[in-house]
Protein backbone atom coordinates (compact mmCIF):
# COMPACT_ATOMS: atom_id res chain seq x y z
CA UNK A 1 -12.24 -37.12 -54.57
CA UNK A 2 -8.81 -38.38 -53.90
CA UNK A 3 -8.29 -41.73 -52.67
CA UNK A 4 -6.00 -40.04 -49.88
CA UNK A 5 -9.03 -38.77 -48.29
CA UNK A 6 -12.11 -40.81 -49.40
CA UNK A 7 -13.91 -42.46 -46.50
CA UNK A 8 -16.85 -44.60 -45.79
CA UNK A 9 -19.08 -43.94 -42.95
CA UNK A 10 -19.77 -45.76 -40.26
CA UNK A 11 -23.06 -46.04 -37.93
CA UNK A 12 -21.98 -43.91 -35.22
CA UNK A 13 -21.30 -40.88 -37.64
CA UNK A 14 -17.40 -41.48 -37.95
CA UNK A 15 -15.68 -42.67 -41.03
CA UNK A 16 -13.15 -45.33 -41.80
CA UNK A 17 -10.75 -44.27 -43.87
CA UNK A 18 -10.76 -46.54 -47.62
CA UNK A 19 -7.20 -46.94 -47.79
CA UNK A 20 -5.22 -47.68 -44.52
CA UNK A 21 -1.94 -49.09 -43.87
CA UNK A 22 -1.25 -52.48 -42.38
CA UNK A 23 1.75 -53.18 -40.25
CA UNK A 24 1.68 -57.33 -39.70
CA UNK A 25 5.25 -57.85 -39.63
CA UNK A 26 6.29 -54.27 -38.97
CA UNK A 27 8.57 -54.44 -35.55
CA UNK A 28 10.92 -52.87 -33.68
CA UNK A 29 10.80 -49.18 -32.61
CA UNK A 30 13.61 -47.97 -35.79
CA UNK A 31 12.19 -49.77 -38.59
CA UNK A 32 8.66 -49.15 -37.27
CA UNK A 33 9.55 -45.24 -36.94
CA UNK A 34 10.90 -45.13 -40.56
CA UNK A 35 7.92 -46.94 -41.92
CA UNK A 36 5.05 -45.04 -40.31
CA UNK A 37 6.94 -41.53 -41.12
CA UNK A 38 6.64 -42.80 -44.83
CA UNK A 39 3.66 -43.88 -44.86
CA UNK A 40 2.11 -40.49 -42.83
CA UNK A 41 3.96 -38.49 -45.28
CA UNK A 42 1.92 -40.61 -48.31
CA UNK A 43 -1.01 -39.58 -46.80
CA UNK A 44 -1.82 -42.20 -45.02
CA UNK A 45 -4.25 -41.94 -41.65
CA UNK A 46 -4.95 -45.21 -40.99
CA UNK A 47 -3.00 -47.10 -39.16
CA UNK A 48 -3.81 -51.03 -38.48
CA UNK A 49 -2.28 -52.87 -35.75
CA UNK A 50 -3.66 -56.42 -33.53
CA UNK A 51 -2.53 -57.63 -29.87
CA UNK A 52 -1.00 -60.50 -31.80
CA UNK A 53 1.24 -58.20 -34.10
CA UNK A 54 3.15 -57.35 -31.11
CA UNK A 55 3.82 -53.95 -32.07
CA UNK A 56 1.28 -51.72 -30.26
CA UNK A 57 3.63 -50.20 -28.13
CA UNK A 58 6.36 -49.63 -31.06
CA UNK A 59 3.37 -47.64 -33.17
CA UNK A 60 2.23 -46.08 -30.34
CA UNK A 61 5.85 -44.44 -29.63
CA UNK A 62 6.30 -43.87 -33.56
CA UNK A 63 2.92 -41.71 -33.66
CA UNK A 64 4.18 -39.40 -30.68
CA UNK A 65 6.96 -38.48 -32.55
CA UNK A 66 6.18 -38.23 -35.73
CA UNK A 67 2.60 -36.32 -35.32
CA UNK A 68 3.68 -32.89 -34.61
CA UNK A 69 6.51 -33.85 -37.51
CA UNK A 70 3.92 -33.59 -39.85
CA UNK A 71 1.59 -30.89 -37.99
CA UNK A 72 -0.97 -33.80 -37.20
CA UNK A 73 -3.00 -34.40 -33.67
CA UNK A 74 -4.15 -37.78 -32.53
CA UNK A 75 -7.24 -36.83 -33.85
CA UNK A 76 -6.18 -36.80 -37.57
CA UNK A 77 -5.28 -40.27 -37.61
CA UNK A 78 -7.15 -43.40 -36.82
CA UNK A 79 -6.08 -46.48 -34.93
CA UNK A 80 -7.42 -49.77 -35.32
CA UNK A 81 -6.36 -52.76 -33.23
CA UNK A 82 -7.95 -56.71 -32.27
CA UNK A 83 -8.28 -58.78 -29.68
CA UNK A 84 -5.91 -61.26 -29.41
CA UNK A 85 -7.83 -65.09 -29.83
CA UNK A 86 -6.66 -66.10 -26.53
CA UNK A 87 -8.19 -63.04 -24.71
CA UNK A 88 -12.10 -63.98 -25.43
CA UNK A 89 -14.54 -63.82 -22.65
CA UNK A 90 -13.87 -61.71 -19.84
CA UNK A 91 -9.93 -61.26 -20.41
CA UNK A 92 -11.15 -58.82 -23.14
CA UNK A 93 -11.80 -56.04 -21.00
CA UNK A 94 -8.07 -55.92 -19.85
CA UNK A 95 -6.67 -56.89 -23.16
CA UNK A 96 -8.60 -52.85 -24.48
CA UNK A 97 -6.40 -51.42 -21.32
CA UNK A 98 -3.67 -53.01 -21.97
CA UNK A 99 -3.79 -51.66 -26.25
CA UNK A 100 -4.72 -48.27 -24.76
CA UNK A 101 -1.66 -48.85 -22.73
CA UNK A 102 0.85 -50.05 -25.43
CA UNK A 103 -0.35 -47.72 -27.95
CA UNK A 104 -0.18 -44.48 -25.25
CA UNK A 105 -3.77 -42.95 -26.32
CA UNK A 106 -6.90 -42.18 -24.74
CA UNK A 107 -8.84 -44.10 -27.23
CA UNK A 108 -8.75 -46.75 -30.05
CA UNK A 109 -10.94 -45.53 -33.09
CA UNK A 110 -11.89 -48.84 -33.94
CA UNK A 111 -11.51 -52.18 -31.97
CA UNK A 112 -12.50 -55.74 -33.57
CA UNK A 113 -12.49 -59.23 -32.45
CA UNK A 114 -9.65 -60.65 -34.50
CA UNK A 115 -11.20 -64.31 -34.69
CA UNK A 116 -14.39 -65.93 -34.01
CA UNK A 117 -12.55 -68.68 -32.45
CA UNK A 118 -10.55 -69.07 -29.17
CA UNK A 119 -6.99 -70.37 -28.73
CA UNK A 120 -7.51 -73.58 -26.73
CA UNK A 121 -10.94 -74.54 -27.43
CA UNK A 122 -12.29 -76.67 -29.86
CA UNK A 123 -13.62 -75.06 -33.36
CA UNK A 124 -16.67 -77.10 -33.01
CA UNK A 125 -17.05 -76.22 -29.23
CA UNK A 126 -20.11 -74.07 -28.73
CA UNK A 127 -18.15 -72.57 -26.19
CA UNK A 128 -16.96 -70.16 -28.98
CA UNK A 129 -20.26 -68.61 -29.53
CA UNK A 130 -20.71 -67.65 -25.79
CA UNK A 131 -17.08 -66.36 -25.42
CA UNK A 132 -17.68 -64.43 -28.59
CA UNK A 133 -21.02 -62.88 -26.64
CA UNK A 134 -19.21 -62.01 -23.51
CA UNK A 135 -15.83 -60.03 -25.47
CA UNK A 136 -18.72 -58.28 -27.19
CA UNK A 137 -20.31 -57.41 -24.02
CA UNK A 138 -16.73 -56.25 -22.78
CA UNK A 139 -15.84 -53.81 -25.83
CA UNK A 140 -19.36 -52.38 -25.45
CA UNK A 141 -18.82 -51.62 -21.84
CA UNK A 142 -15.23 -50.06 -23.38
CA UNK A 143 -17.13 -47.69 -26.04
CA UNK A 144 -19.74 -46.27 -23.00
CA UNK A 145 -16.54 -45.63 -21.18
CA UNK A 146 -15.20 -43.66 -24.39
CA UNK A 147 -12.38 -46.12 -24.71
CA UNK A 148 -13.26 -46.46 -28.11
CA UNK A 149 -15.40 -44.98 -30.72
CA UNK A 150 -16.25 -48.15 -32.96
CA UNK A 151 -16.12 -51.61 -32.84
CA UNK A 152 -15.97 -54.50 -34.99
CA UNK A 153 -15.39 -58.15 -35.87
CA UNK A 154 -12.41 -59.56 -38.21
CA UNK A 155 -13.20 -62.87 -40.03
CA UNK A 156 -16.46 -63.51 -39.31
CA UNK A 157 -18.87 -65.71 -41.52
CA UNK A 158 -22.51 -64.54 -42.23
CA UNK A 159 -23.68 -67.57 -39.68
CA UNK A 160 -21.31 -65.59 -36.53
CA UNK A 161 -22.31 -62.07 -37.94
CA UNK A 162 -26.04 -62.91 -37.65
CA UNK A 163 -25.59 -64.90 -33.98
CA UNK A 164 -23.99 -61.38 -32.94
CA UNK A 165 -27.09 -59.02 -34.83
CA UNK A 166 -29.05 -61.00 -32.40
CA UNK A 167 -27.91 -59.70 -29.80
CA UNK A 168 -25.62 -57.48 -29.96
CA UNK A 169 -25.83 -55.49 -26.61
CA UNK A 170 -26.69 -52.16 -27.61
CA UNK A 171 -24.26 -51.44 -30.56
CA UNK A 172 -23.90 -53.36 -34.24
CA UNK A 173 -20.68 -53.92 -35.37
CA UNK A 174 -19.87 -51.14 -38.19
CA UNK A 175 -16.74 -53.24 -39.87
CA UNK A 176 -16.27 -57.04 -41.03
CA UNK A 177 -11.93 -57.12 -41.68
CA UNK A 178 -11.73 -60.26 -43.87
CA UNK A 179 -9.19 -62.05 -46.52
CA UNK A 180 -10.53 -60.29 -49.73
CA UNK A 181 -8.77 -60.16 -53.16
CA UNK A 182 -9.89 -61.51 -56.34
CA UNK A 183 -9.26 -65.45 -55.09
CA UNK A 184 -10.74 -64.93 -51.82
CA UNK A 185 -14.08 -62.75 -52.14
CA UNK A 186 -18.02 -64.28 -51.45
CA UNK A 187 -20.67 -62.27 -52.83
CA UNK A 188 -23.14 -63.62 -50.08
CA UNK A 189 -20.81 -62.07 -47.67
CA UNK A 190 -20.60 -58.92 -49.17
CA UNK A 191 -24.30 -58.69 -49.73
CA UNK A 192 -24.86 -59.25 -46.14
CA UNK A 193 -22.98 -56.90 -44.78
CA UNK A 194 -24.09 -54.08 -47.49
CA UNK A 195 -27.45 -55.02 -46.32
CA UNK A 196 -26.27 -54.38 -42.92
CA UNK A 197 -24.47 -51.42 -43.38
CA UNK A 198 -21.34 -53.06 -41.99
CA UNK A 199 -17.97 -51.81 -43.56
CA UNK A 200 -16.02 -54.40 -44.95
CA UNK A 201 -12.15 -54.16 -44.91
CA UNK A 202 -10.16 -56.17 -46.71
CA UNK A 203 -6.79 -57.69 -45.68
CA UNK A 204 -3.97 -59.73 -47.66
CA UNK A 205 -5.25 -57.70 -50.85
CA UNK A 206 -2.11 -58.41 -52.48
CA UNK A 207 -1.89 -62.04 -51.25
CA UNK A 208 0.51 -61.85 -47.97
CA UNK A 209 3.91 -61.35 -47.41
CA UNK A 210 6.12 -63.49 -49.79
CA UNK A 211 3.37 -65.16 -51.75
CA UNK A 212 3.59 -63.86 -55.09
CA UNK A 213 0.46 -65.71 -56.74
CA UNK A 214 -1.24 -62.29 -57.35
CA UNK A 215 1.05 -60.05 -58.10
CA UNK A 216 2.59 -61.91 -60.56
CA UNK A 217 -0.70 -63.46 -62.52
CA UNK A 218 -0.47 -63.11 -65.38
CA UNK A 219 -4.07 -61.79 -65.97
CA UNK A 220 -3.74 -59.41 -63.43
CA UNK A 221 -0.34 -58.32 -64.66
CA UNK A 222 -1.78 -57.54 -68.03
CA UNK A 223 -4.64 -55.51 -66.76
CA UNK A 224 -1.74 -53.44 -64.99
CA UNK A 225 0.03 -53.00 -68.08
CA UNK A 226 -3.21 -52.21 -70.29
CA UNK A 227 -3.86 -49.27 -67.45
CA UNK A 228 -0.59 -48.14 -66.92
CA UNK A 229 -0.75 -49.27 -63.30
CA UNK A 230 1.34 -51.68 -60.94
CA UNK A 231 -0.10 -55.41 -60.42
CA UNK A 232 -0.86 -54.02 -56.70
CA UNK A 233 -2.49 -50.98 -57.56
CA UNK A 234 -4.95 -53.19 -59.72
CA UNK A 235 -5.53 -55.53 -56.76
CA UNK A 236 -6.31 -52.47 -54.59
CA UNK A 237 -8.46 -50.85 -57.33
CA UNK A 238 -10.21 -53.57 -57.20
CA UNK A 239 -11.50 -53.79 -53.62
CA UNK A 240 -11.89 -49.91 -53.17
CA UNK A 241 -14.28 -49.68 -56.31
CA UNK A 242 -16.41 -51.84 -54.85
CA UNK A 243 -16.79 -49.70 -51.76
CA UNK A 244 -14.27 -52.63 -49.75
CA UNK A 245 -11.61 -50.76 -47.83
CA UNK A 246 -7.74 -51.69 -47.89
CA UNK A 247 -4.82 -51.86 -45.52
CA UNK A 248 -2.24 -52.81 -47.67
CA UNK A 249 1.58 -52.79 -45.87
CA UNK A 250 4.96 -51.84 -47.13
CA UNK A 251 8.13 -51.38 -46.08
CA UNK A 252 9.56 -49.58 -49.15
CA UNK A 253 9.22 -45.64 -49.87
CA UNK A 254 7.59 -46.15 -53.45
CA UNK A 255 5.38 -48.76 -52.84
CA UNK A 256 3.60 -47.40 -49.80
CA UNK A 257 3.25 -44.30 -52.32
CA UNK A 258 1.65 -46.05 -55.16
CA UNK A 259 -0.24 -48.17 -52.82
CA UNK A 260 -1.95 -44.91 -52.15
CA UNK A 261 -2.32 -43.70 -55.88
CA UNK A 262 -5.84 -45.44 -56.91
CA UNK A 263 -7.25 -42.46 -58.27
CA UNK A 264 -8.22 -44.65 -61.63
CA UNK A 265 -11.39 -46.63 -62.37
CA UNK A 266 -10.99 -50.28 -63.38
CA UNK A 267 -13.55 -50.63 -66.95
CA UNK A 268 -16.24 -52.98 -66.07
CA UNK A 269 -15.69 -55.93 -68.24
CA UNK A 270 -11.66 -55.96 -66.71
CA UNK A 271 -13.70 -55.75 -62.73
CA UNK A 272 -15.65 -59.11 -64.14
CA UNK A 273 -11.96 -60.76 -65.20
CA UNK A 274 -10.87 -60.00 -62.01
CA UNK A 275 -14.09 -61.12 -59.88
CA UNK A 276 -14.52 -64.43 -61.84
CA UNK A 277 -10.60 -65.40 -61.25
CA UNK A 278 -9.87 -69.23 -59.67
CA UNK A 279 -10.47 -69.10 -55.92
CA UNK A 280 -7.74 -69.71 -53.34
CA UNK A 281 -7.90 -68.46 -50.06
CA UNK A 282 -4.50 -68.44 -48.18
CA UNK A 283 -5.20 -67.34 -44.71
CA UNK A 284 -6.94 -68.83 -41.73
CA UNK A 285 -10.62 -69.96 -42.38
CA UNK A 286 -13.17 -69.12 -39.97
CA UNK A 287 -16.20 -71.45 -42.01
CA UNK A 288 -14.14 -74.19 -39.23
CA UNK A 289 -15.38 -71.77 -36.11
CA UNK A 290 -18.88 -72.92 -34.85
């Protein structure tokens, strides 16, 4: 099966698409247009935004032009977007309307908490955990109102994904979104959430914008030269044969192609190189979140 239209399934009987398209950084309504036409004409149907992006409303005015471009219906392409960290608790509720509203749909396919923390409280606070339980409580009121089909956490630890398995209020969470590459990966995490049957996502697969560590390692690079592959397309390979979904983000034509072309398989002794690489994690670290 082509990579363009493998995808994973989730507990409710949808299915997350395994390679998505990230837009961190993507703003303004021209160079978001340009971008998303690109990347709809790859093949990609995944498109993931977040409150704090800021560019809800400029993806949700590129998508109602450029569907019926490409003979597409809001129903062939799937929208994920987060709660902003400041909006925990009972703000949460508004923050969905106000997405809905930016991104001009009827639903959001899949809707996470972006942080197990909350802007202004302390990461020790055990106010996090209860906040964390009421935004929960808020998106599952927003799914039996068929404001969204899924939800889901971003960046959560095993400790916050068991507090919310514990009570979870009717509905599990069906996707972990976490830093995941070959410096950042934890096999307890992934174990957990296989055991769980919760999708993991991966984001910053090829290390964030302007930090070349990854794509140019050497190791890495070598692999892509001994497969005929880009350093990227390694670093993608990577997470997808594992059964970890991507979102990786591009501005240019060719890379948002090749980004999609994983149809490959990475020989098992090159997967172990890559899994037992130094560890460095470069974004935000939620082991600080109580």
């Amino acid at each position: 099966m082509s990579l363009k239209h493998l995808k994973y399934p989730l507990n409710n009987g949808n299915y997350l698409p395994a390679v998505g398209f990230g837009t961190w950084l993507i703003k303004g309504d021209e160079k978001t247009l340009k971008v998303m036409d690109m990347a709809l004409e790859a093949g990609y149907r995944l498109f993931d935004t977040a409150a704090m992006y800021g560019n809800e409303d400029e993806i949700g005015k590129a998508l109602k032009k450029l569907l019926p471009k490409h003979n597409l219906s809001r129903n062939d392409v799937f929208i994920t977007t987060k709660l902003y960290p400041s909006d925990q608790g009972e703000k949460a509720f508004e923050a969905i309307k106000t997405s809905l509203k930016k991104l001009d749909c009827d639903y959001i396919d899949l809707y996470l908490i972006h942080w197990p923390g909350t802007y202004g409280v302390s990461s020790r606070s055990k106010e996090n955990a209860i906040l964390r339980d009421i935004s929960w409580q808020q998106m599952v009121r927003a799914v039996n109102l068929g404001l969204i089909k899924n939800i889901g956490v971003s960046n959560y630890t095993v400790n916050h994904l068991k507090e919310l398995l514990s009570n979870n209020h009717g509905i599990k969470p069906v996707v972990n979104q976490v830093e995941w590459h070959p410096f950042c990966h934890q096999k307890n995490l992934y174990d957990f959430c296989k055991k769980e049957n919760i999708q993991l996502q991966a984001y910053q697969s090829l290390g964030g914008e302007g930090n070349g560590d990854l794509l140019g390692n050497k190791v890495i690079k070598g692999i892509a030269n001994k497969l005929g592959k880009n350093p990227g397309q390694i670093l993608l390979r990577w997470s997808v044969q594992q059964n970890v979904a991507v979102i990786p983000k591009s501005q240019t034509r060719d890379r948002i192609i090749s980004n999609m072309e994983l149809d490959f398989t990475i020989p098992d002794d090159l997967m172990n190189t890559l899994s037992t690489m130094k560890q460095n994690k470069y974004d935000w670290d939620p082991e600080t979140i109580l």
